[in-house]
Protein backbone atom coordinates (compact mmCIF):
# COMPACT_ATOMS: atom_id res chain seq x y z
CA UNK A 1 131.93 34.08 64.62
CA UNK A 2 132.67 37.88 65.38
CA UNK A 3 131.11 39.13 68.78
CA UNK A 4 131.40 42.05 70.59
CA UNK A 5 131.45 42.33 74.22
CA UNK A 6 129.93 46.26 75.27
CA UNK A 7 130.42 47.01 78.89
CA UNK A 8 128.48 50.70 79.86
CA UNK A 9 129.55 52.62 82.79
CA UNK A 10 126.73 52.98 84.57
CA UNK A 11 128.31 55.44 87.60
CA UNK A 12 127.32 58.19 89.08
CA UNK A 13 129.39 60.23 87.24
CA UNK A 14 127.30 59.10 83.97
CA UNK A 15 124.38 61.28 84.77
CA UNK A 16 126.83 64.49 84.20
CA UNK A 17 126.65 66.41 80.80
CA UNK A 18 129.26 66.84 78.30
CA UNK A 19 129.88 70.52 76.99
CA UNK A 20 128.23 71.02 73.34
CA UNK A 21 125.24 68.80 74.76
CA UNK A 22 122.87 70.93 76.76
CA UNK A 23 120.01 68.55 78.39
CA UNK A 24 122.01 65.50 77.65
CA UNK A 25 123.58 63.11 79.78
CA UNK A 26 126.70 61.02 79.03
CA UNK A 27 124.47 58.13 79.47
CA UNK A 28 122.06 59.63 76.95
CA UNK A 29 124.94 60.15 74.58
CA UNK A 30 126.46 56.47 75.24
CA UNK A 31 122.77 54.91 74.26
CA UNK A 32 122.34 57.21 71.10
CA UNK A 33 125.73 56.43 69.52
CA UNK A 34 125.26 52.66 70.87
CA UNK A 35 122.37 52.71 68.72
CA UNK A 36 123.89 54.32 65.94
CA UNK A 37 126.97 51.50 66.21
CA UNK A 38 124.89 48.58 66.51
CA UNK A 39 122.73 49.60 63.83
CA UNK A 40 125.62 49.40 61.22
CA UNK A 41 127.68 46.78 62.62
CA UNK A 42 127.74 43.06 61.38
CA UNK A 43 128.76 41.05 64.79
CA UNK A 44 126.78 37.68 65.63
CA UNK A 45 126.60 38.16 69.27
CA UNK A 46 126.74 40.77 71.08
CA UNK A 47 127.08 40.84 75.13
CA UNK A 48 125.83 43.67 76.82
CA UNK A 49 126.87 44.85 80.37
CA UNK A 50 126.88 47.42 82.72
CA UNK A 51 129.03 48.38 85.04
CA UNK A 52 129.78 50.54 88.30
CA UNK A 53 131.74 48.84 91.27
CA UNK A 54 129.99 45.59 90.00
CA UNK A 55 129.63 44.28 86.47
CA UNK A 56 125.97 42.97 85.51
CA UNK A 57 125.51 40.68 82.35
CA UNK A 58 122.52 42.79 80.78
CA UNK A 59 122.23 39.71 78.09
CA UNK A 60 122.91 38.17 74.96
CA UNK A 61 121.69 39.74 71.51
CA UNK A 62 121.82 39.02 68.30
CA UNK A 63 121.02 42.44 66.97
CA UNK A 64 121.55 46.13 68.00
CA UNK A 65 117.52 46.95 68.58
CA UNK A 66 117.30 43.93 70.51
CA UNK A 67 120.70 44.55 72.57
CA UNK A 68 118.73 48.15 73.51
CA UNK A 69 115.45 47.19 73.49
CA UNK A 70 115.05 47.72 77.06
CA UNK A 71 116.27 50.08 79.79
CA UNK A 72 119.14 48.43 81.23
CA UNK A 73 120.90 51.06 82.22
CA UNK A 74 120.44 52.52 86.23
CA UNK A 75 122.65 54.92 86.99
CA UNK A 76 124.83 55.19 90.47
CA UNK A 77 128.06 54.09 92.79
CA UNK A 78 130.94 54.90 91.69
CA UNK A 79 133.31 53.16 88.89
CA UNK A 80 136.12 50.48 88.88
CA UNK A 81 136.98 50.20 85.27
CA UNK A 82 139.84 48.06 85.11
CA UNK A 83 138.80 45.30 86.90
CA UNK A 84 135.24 44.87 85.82
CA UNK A 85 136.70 44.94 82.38
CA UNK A 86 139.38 42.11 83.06
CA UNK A 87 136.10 40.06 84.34
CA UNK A 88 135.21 40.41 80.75
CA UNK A 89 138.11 39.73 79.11
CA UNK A 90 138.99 36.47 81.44
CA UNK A 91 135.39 34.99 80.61
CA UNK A 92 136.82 31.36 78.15
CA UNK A 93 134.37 31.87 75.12
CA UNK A 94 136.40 34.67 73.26
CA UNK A 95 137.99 33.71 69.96
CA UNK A 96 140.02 35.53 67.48
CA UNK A 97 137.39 37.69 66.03
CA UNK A 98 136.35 38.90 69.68
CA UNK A 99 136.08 42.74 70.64
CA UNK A 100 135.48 44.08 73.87
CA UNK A 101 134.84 47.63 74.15
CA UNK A 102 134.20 49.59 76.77
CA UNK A 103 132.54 53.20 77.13
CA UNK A 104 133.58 54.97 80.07
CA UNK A 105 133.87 58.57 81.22
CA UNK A 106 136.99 57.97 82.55
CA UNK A 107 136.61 58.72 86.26
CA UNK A 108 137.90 55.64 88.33
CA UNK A 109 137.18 54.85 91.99
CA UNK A 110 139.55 51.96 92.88
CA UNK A 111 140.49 49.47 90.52
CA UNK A 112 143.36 47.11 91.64
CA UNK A 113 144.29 46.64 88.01
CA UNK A 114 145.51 48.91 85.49
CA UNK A 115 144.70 49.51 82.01
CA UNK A 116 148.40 48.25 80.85
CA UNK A 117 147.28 45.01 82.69
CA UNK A 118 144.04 45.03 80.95
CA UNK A 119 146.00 45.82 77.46
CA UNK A 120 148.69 43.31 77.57
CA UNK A 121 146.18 40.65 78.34
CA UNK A 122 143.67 41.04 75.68
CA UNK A 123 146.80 41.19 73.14
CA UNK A 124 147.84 37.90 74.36
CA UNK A 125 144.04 36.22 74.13
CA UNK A 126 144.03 37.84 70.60
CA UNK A 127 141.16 39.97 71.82
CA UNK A 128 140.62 43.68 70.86
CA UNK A 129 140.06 45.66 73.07
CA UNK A 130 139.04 49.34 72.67
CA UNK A 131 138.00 52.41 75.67
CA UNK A 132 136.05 55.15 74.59
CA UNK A 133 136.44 58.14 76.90
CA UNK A 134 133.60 60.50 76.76
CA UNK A 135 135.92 63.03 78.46
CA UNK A 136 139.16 63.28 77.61
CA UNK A 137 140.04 61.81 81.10
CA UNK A 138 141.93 58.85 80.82
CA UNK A 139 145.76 59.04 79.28
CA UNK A 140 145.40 55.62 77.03
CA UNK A 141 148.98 57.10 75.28
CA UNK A 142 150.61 54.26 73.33
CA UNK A 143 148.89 51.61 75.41
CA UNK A 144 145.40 51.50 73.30
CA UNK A 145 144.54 53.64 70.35
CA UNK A 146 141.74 56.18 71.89
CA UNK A 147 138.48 56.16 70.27
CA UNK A 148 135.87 58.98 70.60
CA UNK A 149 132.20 58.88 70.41
């Protein structure tokens, strides 16, 4: 059974705009190509959460219109990344055909973990894991390919 674990940044800094998108947030943006994602992807679960200096478990969905059917996402606080997505990653029901991706902007206010931490982890669980940064902030180097929105 493939599932796919989405955890949303949900800061502060998510209700900034990204150059090229006048009267867009990064929220916005994170929703639309969510939407766009889900639409076209074949997992049988996916696990939506959001995330600031506490991660919330939005649900359980079995499809990408249901997944955003409502508003879960309030913005504000600021962001720990690293160890909101080890909560994640640490929960027993992954299996081998288990992604957990995470869409961030990159700005992080504390974490006690690291993303190497985070990395070398998942690889042993068999879990990918993949970051999107929606600004060019983080430096994921040779630790975790970088994808883009």
């Amino acid at each position: 059974m493939s599932e796919i674990y989405i955890l949303v940044d949900t800061s502060g800094s998510m209700k900034g705009s990204v150059a090229g998108y006048p009267g867009k947030s990064k929220l916005d943006l994170v929703k639309d190509s969510l939407a766009k994602v889900l639409r076209t992807s074949h997992f049988d679960k996916i696990h939506l959460y959001t995330f600031d200096t506490q991660l919330d478990e939005m649900g359980t969905f079995k499809t990408g219109e249901e997944a955003l059917s409502e508003d879960f996402f309030s913005m504000g606080g600021s962001t720990i990344i690293w160890d909101n997505i080890w909560k994640v990653l640490e929960k027993p029901d992954h299996n081998s055909q288990s992604t957990v991706l995470c869409i961030t902007d990159g700005v992080d206010g504390g974490s006690s973990l690291t993303l190497e931490k985070n990395a070398d982890f998942a690889e042993s669980k068999g879990i990918n894991l993949k970051i999107v940064d929606i600004e060019g902030k983080l430096e994921l180097g040779a630790v975790l390919p970088l994808v883009r929105l």
